[in-house]
Protein backbone atom coordinates (compact mmCIF):
# COMPACT_ATOMS: atom_id res chain seq x y z
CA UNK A 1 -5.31 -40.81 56.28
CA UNK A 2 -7.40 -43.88 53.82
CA UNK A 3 -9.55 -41.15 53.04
CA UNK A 4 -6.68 -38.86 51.62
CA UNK A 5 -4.95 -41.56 49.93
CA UNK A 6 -8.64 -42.65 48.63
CA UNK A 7 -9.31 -39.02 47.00
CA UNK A 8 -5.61 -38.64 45.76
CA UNK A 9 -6.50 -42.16 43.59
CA UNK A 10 -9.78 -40.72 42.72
CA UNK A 11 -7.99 -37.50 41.46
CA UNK A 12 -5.24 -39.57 39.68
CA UNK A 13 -7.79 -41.32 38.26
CA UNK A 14 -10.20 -38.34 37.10
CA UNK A 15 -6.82 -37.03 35.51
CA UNK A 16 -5.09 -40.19 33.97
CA UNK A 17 -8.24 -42.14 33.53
CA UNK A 18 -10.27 -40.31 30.94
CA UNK A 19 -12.18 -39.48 33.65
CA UNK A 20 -13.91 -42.81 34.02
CA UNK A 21 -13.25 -43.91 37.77
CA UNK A 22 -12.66 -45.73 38.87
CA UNK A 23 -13.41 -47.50 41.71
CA UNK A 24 -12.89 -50.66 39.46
CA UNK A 25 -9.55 -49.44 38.61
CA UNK A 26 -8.43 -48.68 42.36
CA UNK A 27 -9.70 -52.64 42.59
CA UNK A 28 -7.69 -53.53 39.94
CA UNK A 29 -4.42 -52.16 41.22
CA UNK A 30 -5.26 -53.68 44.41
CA UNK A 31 -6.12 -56.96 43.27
CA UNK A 32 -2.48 -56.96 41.58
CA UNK A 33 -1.10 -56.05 45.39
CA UNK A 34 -2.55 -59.14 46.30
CA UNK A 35 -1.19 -61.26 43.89
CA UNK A 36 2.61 -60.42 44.46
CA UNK A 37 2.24 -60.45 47.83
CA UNK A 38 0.49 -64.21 47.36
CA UNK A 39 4.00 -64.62 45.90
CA UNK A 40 5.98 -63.27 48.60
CA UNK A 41 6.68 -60.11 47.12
CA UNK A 42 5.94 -56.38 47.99
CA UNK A 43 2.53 -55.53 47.56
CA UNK A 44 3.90 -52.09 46.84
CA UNK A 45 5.53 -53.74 43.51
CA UNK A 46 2.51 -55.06 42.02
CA UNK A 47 0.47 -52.01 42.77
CA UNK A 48 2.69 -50.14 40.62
CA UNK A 49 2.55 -52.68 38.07
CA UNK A 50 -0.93 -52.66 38.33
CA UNK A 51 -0.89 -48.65 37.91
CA UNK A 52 1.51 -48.87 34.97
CA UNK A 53 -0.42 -52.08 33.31
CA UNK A 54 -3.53 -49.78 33.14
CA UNK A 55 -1.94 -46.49 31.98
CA UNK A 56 -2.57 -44.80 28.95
CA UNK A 57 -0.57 -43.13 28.21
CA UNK A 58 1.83 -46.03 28.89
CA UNK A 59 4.27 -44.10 31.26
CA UNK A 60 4.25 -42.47 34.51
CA UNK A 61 6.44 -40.45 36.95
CA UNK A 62 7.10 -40.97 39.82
CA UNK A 63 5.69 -38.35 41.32
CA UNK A 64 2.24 -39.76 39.22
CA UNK A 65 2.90 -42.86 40.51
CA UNK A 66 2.74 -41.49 44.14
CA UNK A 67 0.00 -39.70 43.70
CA UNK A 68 -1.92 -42.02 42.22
CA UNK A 69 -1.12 -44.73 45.42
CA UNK A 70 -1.04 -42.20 48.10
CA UNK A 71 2.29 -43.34 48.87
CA UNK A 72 5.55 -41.66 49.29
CA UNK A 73 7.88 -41.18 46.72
CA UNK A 74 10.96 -42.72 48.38
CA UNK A 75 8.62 -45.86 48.62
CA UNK A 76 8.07 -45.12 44.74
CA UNK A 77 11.41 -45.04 44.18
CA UNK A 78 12.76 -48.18 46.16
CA UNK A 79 10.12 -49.82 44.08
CA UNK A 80 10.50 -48.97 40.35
CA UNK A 81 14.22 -49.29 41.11
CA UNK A 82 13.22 -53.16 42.10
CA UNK A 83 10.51 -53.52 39.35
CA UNK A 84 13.58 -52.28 36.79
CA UNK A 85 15.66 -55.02 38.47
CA UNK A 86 13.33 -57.48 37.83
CA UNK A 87 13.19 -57.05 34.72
CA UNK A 88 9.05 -55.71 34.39
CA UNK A 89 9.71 -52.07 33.96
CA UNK A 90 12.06 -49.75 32.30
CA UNK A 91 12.82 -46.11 32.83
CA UNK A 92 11.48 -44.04 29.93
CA UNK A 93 11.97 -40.32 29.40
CA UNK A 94 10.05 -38.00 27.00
CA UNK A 95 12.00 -35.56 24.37
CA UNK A 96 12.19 -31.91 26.15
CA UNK A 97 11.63 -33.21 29.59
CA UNK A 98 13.94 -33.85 32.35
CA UNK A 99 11.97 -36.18 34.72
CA UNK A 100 12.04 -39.86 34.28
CA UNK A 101 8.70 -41.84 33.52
CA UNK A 102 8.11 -45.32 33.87
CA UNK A 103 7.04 -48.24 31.79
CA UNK A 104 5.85 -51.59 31.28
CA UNK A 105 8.84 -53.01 29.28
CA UNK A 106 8.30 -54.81 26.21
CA UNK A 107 8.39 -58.64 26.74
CA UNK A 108 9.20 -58.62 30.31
CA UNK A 109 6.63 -61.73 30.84
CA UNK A 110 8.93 -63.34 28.31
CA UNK A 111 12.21 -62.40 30.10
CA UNK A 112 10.78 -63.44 33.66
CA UNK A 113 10.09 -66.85 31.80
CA UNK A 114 12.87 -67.04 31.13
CA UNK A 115 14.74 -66.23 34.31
CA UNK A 116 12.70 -68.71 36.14
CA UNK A 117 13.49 -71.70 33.36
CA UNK A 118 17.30 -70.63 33.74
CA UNK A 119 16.09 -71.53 37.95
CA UNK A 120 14.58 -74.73 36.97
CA UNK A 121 18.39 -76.42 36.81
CA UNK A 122 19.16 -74.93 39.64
CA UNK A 123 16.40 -76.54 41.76
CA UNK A 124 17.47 -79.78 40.36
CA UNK A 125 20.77 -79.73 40.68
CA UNK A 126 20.07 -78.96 44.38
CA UNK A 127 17.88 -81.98 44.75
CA UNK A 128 20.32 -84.32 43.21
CA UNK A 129 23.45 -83.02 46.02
CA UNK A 130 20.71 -83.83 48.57
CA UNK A 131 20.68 -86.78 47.38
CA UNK A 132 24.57 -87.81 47.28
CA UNK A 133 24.19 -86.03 50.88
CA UNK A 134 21.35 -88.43 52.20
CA UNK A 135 23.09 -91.17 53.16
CA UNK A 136 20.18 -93.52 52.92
CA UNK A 137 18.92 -96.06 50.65
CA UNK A 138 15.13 -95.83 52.18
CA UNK A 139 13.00 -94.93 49.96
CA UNK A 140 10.34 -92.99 51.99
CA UNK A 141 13.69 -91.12 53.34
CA UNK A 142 14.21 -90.35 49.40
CA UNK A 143 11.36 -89.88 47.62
CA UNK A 144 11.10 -85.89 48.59
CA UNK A 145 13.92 -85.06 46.96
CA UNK A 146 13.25 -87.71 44.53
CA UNK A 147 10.47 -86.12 43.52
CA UNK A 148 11.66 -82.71 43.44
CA UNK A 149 14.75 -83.73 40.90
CA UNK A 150 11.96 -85.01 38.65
CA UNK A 151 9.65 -82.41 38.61
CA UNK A 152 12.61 -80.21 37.80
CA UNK A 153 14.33 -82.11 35.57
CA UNK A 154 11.14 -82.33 33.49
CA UNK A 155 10.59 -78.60 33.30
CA UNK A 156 13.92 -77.90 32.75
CA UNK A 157 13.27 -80.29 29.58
CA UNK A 158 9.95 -78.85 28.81
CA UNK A 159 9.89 -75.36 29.19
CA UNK A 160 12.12 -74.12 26.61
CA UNK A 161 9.92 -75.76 24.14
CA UNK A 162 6.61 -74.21 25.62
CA UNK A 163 8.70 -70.91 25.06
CA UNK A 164 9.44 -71.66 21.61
CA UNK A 165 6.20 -72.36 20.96
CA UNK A 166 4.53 -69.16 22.18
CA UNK A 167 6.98 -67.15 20.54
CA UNK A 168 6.60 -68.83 17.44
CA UNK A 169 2.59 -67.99 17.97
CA UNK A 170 3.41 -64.42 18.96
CA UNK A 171 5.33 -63.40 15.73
CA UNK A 172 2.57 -64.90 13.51
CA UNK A 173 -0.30 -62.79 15.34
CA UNK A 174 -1.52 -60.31 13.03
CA UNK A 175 -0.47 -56.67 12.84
CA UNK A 176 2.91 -57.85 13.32
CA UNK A 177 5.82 -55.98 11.36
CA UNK A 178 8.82 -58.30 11.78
C-alpha cells in the first residue's frame, strides 16, 4: 500500500509540480507532518498545509489533495474542515466550477498570533487562582506558579507590541499597494 500512496504523490507531483519531483517536495510535506505533530496536532493537518504551502497554483481540491497524500477523502475532509477552523485555510471556489478548492488564507500566521496572545491572559489568570488556591506561604511550594504568572504576564505585555511591529514592517515592504 506505501508504494501506491508513493506513486499517487509522484503523479500529483508530475501533474501539479511542473513536473519537477519531487522527492524533495514529498520531504517537504512530510517534514511539515512532523512539525504539527511535535505540537500535538494531526500530522494529517500539516501535511495538507504543507501540500497547500507549496502549490502553485495556490488552491487545491479535495480530491487533489487526496491524491496527492494517498489518503482518503473523508480524512481530507475532517481535515480542511479543522485547518478552516483554525484559522490557516479558507475554502476557495473558481468562476464556472462547482467543486470547492482550498487555500492558504491570507495572514493566517498573523491571526494564529493573535489567537495565541488573546491565550496568553488566560494562562495567567490561571496561575494567579492557583495561587489564591495554594494555601501556602512557602516559597518553593510557590514559585511554579509564580513563575508561570510572570512569564505570562510579560508576554501578555509584550506581544502585542512585537505584533505591531511586524505589521508595521510588513506594510512598508515593497510592492505593497495599500
Amino acid at each position: 500500500m506505501k508504494l501506491v500512496k508513493n506513486r499517487s504523490m509522484l503523479a500529483w507531483a508530475a501533474r501539479f509540480c511542473g513536473g519537477k519531483l519531487d522527492e524533495e517536495r514529498r520531504r517537504y510535506v512530510e517534514e511539515f507532518g512532523l512539525l504539527f505533530g511535535q505540537f500535538g496536532l494531526s500530522r494529517m493537518l500539516g501535511r495538507v498545509l504543507g501540500v497547500l504551502m507549496i502549490s502553485d497554483p495556490p488552491e487545491r481540491s479535495a480530491g487533489e489533495l487526496a491524491e496527492a497524500l494517498g489518503a482518503s477523502r473523508g480524512s481530507i475532509s475532517q481535515t480542511t474542515r479543522s485547518l478552516i477552523q483554525m484559522g490557516l485555510v479558507q475554502r476557495w471556489s473558481r468562476p464556472g466550477e462547482r467543486r470547492d478548492y482550498f487555500r492558504v488564507k491570507p495572514g493566517a500566521w498573523h491571526e494564529i498570533m493573535r489567537r495565541e496572545m488573546e491565550a496568553l491572559g488566560g494562562f495567567r489568570a490561571t496561575a494567579e487562582r492557583g495561587l489564591e488556591l495554594l494555601d501556602s506561604g512557602d516559597p518553593d511550594a510557590r514559585r511554579g506558579l509564580e513563575e508561570m504568572r510572570d512569564f505570562y504576564a510579560y508576554w501578555e505585555k509584550e506581544m502585542p507590541a512585537v505584533l505591531e511591529r511586524w505589521e508595521r514592517e510588513e506594510s512598508d515592504e515593497p510592492g505593497d499597494s495599500d
